[in-house]
PDB file of N, CA and C in Angstrom:
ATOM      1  N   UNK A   1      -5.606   6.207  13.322  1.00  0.00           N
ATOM      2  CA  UNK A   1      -4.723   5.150  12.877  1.00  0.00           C
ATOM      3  C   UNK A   1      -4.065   4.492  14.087  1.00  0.00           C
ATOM      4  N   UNK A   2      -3.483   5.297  15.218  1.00  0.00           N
ATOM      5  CA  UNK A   2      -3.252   4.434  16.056  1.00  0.00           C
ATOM      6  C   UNK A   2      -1.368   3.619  15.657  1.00  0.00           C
ATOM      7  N   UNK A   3      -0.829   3.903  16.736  1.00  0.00           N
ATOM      8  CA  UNK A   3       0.600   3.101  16.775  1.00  0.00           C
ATOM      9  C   UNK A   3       1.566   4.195  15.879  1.00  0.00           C
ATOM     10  N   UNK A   4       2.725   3.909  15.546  1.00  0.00           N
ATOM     11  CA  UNK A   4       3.809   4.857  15.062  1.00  0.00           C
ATOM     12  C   UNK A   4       3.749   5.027  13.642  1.00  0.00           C
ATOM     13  N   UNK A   5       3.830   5.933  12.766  1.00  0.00           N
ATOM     14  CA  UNK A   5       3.526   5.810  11.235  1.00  0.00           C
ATOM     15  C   UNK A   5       5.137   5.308  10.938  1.00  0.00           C
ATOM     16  N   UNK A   6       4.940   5.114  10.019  1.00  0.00           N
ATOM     17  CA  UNK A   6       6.512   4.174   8.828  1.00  0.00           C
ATOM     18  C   UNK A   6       6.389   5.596   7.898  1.00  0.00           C
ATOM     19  N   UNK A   7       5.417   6.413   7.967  1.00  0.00           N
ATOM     20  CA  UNK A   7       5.812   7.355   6.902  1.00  0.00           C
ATOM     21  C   UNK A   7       6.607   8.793   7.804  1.00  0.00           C
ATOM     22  N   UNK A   8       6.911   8.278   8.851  1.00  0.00           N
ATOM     23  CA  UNK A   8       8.216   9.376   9.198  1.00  0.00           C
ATOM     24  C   UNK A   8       9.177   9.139   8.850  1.00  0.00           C
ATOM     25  N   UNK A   9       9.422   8.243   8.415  1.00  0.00           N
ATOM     26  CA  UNK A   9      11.014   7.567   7.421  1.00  0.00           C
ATOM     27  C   UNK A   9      11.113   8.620   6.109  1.00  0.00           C
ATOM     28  N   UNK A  10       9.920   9.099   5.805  1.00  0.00           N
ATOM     29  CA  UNK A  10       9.656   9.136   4.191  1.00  0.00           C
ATOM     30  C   UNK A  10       9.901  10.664   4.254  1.00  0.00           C
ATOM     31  N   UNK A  11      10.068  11.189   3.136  1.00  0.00           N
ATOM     32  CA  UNK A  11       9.956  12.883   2.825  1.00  0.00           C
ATOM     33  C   UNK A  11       8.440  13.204   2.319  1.00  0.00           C
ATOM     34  N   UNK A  12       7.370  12.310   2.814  1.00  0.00           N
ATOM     35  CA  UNK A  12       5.894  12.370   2.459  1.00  0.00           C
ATOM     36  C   UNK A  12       5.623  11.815   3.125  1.00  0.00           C
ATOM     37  N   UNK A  13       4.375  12.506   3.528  1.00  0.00           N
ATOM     38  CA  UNK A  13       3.009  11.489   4.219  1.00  0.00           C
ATOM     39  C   UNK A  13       1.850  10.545   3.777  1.00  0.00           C
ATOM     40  N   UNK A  14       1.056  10.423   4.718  1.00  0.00           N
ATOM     41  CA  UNK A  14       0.019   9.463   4.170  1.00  0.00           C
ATOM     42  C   UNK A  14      -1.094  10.942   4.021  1.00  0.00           C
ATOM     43  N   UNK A  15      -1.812  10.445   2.901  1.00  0.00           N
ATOM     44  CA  UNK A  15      -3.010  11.158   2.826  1.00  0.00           C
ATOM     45  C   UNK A  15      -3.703  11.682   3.793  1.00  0.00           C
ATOM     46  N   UNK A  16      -4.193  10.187   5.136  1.00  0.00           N
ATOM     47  CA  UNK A  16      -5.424  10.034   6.066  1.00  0.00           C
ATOM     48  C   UNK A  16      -4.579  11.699   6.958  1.00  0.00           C
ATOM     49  N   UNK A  17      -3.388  12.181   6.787  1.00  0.00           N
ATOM     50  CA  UNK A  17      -2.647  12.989   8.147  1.00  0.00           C
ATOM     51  C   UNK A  17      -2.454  13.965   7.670  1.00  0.00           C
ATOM     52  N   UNK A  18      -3.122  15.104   8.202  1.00  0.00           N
ATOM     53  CA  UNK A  18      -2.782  16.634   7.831  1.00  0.00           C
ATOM     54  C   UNK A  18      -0.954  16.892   7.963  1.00  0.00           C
ATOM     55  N   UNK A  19      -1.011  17.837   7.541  1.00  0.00           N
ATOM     56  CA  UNK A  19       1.223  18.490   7.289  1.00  0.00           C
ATOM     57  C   UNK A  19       1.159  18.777   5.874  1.00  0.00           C
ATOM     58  N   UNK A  20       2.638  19.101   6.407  1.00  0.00           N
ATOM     59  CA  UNK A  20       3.300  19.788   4.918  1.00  0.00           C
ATOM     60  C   UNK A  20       4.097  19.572   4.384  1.00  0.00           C
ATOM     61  N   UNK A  21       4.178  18.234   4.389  1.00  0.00           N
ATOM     62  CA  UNK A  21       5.133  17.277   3.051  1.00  0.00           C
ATOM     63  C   UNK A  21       3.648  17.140   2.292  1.00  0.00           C
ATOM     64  N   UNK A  22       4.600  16.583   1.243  1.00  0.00           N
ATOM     65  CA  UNK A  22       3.406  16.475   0.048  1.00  0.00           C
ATOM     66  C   UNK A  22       2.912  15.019   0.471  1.00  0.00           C
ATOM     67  N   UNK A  23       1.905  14.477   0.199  1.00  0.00           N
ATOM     68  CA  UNK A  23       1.099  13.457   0.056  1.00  0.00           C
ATOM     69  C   UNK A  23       2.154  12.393  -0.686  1.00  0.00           C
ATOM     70  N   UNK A  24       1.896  11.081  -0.343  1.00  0.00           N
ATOM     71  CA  UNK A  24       2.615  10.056  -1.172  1.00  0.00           C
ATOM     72  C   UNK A  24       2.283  10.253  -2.610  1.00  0.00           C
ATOM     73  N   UNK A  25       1.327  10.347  -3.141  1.00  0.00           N
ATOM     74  CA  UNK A  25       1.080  10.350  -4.574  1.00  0.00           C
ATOM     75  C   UNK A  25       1.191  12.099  -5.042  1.00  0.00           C
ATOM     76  N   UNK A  26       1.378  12.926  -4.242  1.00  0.00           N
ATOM     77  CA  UNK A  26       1.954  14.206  -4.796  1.00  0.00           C
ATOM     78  C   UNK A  26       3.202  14.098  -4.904  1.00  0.00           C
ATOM     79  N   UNK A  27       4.315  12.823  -4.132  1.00  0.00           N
ATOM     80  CA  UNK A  27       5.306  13.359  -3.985  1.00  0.00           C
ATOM     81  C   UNK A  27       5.944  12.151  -5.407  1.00  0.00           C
ATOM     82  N   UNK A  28       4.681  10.931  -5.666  1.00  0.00           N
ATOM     83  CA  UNK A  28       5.111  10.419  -6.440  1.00  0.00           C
ATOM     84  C   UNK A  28       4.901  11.181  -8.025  1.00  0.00           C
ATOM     85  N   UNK A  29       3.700  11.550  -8.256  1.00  0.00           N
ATOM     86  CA  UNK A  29       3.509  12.654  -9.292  1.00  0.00           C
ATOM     87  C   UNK A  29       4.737  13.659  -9.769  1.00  0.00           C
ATOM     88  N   UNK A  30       4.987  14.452  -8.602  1.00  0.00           N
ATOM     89  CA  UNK A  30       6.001  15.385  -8.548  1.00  0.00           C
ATOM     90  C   UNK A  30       7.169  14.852  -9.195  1.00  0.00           C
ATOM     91  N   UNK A  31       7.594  13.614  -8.734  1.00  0.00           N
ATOM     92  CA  UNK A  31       9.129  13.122  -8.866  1.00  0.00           C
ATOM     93  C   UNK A  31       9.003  12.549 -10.242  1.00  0.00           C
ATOM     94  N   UNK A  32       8.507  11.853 -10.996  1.00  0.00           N
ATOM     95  CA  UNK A  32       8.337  10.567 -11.653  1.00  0.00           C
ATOM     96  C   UNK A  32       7.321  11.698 -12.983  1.00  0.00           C
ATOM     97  N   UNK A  33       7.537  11.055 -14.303  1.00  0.00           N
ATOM     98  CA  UNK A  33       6.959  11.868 -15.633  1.00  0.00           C
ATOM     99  C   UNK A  33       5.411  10.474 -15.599  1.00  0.00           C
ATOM    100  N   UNK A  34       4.952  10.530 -14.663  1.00  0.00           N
ATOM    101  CA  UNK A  34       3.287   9.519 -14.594  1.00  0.00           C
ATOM    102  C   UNK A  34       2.463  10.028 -14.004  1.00  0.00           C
ATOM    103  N   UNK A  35       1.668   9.511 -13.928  1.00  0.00           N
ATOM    104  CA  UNK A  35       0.549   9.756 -13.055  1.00  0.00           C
ATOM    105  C   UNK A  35       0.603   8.683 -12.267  1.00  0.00           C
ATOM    106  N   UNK A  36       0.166   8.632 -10.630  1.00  0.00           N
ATOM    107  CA  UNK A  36      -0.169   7.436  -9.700  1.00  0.00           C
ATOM    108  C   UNK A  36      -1.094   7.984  -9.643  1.00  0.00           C
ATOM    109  N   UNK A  37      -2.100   6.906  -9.190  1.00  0.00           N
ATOM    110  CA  UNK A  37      -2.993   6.855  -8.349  1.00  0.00           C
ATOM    111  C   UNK A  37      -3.199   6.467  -6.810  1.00  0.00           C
ATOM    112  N   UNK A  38      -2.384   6.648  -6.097  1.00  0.00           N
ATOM    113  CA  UNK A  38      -2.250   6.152  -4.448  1.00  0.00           C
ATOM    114  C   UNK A  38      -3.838   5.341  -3.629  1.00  0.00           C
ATOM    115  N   UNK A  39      -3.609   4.555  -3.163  1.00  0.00           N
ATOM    116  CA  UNK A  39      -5.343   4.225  -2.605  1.00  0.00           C
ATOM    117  C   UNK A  39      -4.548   3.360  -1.196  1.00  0.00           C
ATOM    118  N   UNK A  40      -4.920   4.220  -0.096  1.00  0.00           N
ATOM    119  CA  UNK A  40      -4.355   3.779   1.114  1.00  0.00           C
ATOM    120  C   UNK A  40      -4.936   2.892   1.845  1.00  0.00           C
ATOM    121  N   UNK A  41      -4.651   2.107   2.531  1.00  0.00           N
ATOM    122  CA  UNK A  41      -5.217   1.139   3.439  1.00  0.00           C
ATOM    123  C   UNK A  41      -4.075   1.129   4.641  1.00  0.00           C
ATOM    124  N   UNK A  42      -4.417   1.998   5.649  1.00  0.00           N
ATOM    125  CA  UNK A  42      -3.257   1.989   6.823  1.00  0.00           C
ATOM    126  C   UNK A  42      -3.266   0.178   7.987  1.00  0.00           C
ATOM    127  N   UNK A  43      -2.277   0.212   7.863  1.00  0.00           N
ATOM    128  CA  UNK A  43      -2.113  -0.693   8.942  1.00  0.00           C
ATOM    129  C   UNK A  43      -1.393  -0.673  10.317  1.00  0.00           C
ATOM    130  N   UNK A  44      -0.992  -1.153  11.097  1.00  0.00           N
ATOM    131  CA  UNK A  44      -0.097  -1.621  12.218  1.00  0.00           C
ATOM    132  C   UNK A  44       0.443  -2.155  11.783  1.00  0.00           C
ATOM    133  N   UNK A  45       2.004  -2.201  11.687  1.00  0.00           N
ATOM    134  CA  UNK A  45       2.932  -3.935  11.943  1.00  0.00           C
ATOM    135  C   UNK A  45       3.035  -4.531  13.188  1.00  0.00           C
ATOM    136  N   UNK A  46       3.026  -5.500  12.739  1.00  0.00           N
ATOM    137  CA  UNK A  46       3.533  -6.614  14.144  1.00  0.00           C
ATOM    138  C   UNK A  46       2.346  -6.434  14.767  1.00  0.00           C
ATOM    139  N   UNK A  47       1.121  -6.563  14.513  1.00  0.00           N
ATOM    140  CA  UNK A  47       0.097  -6.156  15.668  1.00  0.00           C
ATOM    141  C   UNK A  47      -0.613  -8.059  15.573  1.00  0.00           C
ATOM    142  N   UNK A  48      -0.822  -8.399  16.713  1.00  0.00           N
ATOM    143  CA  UNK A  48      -1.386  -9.509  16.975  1.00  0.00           C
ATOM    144  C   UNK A  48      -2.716 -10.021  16.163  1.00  0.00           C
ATOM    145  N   UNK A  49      -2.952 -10.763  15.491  1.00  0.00           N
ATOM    146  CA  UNK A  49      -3.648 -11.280  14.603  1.00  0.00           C
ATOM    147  C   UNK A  49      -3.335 -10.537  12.683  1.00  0.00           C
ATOM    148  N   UNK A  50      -2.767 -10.367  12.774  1.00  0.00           N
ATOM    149  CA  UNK A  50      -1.889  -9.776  11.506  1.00  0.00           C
ATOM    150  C   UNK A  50      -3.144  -8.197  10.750  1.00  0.00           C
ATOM    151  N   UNK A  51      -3.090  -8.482   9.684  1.00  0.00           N
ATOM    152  CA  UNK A  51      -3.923  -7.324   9.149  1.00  0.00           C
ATOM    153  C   UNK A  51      -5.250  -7.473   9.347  1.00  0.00           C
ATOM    154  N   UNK A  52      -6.304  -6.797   9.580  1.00  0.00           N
ATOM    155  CA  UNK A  52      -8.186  -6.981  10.034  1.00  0.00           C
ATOM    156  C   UNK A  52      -7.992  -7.521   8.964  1.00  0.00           C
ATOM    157  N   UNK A  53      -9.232  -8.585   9.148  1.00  0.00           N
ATOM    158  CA  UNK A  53      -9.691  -8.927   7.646  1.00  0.00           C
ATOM    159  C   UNK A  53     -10.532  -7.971   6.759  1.00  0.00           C
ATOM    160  N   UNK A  54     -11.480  -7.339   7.587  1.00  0.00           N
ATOM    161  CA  UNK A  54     -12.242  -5.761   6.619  1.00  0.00           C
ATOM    162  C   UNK A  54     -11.048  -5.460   5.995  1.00  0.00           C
ATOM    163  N   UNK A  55      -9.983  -5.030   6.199  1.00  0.00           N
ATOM    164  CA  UNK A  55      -8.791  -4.388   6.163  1.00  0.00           C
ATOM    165  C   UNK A  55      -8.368  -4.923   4.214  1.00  0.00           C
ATOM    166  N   UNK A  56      -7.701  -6.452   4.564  1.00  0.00           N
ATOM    167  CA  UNK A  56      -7.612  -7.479   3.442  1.00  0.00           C
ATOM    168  C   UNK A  56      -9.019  -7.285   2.862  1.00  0.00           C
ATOM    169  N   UNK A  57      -9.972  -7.510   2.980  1.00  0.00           N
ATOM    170  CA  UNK A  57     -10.445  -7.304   2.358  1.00  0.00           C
ATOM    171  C   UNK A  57     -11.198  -6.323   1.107  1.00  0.00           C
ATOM    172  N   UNK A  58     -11.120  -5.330   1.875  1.00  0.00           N
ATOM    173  CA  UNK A  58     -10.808  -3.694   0.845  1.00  0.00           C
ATOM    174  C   UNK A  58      -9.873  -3.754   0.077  1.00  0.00           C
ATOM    175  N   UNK A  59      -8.532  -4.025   0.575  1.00  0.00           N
ATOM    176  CA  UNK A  59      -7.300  -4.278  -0.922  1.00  0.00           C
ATOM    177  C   UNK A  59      -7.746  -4.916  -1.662  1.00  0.00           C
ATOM    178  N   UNK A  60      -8.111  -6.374  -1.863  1.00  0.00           N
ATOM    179  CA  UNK A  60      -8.200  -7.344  -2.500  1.00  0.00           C
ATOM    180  C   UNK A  60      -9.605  -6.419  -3.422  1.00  0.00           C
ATOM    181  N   UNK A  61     -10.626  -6.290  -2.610  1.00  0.00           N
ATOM    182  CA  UNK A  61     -11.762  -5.265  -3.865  1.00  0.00           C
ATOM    183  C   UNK A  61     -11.013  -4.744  -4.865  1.00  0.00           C
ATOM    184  N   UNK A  62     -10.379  -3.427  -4.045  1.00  0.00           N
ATOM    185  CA  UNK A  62      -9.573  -2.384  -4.916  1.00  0.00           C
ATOM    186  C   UNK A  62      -8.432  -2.842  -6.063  1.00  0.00           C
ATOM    187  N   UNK A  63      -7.673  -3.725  -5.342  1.00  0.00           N
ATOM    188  CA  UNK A  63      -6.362  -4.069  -6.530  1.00  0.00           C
ATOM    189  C   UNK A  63      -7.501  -5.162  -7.208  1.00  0.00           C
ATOM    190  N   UNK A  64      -8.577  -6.325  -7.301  1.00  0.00           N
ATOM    191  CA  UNK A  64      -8.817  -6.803  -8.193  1.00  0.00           C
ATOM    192  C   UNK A  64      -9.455  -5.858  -9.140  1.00  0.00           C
ATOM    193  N   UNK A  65     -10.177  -4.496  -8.512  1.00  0.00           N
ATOM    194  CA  UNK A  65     -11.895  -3.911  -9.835  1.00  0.00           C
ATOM    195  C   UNK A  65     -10.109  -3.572 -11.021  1.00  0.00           C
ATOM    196  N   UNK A  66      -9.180  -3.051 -10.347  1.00  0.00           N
ATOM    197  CA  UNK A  66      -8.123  -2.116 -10.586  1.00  0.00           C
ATOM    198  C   UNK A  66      -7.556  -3.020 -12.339  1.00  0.00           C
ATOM    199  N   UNK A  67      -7.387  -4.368 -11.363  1.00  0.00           N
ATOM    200  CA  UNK A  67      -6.582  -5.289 -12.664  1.00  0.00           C
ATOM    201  C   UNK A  67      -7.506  -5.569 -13.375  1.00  0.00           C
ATOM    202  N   UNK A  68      -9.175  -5.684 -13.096  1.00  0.00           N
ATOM    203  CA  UNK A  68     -10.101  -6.080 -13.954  1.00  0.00           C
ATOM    204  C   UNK A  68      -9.913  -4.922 -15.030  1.00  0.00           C
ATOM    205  N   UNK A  69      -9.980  -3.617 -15.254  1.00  0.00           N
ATOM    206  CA  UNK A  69      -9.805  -2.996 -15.535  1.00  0.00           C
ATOM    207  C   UNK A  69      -8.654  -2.946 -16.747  1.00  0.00           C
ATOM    208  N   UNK A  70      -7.570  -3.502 -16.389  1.00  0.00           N
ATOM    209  CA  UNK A  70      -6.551  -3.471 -16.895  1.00  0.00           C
ATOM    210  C   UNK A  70      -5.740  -2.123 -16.159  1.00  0.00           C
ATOM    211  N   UNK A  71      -5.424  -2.018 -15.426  1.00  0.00           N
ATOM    212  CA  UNK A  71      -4.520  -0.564 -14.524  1.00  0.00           C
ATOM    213  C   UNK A  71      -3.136  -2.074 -14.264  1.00  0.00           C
ATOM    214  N   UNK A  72      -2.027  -1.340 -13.835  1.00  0.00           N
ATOM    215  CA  UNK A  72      -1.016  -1.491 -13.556  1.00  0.00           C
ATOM    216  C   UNK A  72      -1.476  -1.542 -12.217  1.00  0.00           C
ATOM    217  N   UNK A  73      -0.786  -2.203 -11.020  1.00  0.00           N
ATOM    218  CA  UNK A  73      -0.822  -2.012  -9.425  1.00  0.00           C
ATOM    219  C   UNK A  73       0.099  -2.541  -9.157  1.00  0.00           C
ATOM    220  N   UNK A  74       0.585  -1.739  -8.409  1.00  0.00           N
ATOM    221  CA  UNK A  74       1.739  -1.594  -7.357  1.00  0.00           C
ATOM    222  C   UNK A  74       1.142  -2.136  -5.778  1.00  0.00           C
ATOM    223  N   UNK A  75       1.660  -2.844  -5.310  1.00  0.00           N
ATOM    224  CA  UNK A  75       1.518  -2.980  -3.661  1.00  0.00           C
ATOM    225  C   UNK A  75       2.374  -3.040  -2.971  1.00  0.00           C
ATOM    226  N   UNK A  76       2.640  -2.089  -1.932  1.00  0.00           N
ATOM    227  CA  UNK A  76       3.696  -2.152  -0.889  1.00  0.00           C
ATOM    228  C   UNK A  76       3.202  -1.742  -0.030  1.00  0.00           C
ATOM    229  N   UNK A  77       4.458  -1.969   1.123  1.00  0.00           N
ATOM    230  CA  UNK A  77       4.394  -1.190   2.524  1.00  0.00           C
ATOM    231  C   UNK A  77       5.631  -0.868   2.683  1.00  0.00           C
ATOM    232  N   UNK A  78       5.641  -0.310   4.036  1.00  0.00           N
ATOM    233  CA  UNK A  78       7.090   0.064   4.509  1.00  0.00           C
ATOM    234  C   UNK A  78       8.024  -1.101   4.357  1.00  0.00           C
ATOM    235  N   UNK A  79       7.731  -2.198   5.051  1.00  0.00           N
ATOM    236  CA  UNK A  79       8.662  -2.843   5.492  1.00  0.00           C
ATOM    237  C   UNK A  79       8.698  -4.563   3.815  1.00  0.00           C
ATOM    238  N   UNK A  80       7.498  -3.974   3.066  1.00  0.00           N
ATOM    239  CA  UNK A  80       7.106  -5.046   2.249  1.00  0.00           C
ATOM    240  C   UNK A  80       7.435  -6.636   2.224  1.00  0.00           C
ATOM    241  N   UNK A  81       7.400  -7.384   3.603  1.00  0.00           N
ATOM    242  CA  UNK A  81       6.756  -8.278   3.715  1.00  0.00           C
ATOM    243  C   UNK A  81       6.052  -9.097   3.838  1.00  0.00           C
ATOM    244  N   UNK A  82       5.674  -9.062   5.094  1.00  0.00           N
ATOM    245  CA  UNK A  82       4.661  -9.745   5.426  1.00  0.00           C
ATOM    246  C   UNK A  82       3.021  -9.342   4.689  1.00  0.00           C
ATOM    247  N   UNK A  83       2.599  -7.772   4.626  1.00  0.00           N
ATOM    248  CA  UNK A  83       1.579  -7.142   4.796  1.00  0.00           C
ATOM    249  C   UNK A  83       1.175  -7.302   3.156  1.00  0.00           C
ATOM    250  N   UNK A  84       2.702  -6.747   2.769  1.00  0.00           N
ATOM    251  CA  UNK A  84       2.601  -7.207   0.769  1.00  0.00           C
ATOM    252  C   UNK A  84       2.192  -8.605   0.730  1.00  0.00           C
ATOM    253  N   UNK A  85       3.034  -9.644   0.834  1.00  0.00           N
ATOM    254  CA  UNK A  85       2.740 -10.685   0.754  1.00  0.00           C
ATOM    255  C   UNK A  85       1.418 -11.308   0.733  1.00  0.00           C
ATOM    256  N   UNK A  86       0.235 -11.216   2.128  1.00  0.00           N
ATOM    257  CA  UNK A  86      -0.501 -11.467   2.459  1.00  0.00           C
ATOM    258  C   UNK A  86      -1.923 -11.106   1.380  1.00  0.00           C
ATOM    259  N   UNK A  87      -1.445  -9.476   0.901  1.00  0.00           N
ATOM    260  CA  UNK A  87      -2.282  -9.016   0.205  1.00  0.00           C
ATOM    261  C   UNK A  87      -1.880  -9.850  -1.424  1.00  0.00           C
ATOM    262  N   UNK A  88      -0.800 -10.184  -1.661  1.00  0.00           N
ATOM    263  CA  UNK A  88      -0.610 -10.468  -3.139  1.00  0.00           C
ATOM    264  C   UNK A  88      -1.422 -11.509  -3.311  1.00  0.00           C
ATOM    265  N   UNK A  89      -0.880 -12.826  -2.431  1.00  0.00           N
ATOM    266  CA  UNK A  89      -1.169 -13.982  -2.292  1.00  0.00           C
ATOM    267  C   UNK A  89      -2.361 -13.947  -2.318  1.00  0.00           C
ATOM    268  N   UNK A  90      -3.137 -13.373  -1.654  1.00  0.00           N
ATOM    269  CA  UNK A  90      -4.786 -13.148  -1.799  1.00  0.00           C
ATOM    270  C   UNK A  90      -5.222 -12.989  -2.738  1.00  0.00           C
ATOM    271  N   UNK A  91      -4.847 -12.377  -4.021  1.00  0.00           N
ATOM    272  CA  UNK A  91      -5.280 -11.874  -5.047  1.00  0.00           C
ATOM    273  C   UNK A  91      -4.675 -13.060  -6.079  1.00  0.00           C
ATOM    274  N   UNK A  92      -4.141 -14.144  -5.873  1.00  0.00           N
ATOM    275  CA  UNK A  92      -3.905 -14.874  -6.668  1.00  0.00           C
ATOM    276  C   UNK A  92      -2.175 -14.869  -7.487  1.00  0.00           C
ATOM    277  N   UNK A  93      -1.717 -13.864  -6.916  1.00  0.00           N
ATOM    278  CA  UNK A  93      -0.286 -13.560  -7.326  1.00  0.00           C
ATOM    279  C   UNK A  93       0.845 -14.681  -7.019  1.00  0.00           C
ATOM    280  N   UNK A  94       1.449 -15.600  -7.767  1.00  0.00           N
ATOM    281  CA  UNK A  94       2.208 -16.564  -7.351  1.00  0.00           C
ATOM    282  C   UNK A  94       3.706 -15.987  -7.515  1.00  0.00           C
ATOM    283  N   UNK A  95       4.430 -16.219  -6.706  1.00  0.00           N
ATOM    284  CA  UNK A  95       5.866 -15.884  -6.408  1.00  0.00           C
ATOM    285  C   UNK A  95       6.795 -16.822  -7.600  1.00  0.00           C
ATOM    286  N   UNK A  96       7.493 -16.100  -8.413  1.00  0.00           N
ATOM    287  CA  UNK A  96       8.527 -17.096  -9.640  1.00  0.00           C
ATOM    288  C   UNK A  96      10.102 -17.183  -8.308  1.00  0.00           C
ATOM    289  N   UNK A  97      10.745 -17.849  -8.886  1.00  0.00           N
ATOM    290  CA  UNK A  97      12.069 -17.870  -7.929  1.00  0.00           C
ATOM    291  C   UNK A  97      12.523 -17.248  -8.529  1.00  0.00           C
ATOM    292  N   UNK A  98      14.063 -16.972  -7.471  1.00  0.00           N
ATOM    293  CA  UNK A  98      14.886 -16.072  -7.906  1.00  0.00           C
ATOM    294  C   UNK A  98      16.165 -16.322  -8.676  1.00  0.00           C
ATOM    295  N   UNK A  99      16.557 -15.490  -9.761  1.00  0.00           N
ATOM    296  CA  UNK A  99      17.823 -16.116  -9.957  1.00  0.00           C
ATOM    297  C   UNK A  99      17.868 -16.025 -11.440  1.00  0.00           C
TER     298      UNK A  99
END
């Protein structure tokens, strides 16, 4: 993965990293009366030319087969701007205002 993880903030890790916090979706399972399904796509922030496009492009597969489907999806990141954004907008997600 390369560069500093955002999941040392967290009381869980990412899947791709061996340890012994629970996994994001063990720790979401654990906490919460649902089931998640977690499906990772690691990135860099702030890294020069924004997210790979291979990169965008795997989300956009995954969250569209997901909604074709009819599943619920969630998208975030740590910092959920830019990286959310980029991926929503891709998928056709239009922003309502606020208020």
């Amino acid at each position: 993965m390369g560069g500093y993880s955002e999941f040392n903030y967290y009381p869980f890790r990412s899947s791709k990293v061996p340890g012994e916090e629970p996994t994001f979706e063990e720790w979401l399972n654990g906490r919460y009366d649902r089931q998640f399904k977690v499906h990772e796509f690691p990135t860099i922030d702030a890294v020069r030319g924004g997210i790979p496009h291979e990169t965008i492009e795997a989300v956009i597969t995954k969250v569209q087969a997901l909604l074709d489907v009819g599943s619920s999806v969630l998208v975030l990141d740590s910092g959920g701007v830019a990286r959310t954004a980029t991926i929503c907008q891709s998928v056709g997600y239009k922003p309502r205002g606020y208020g």
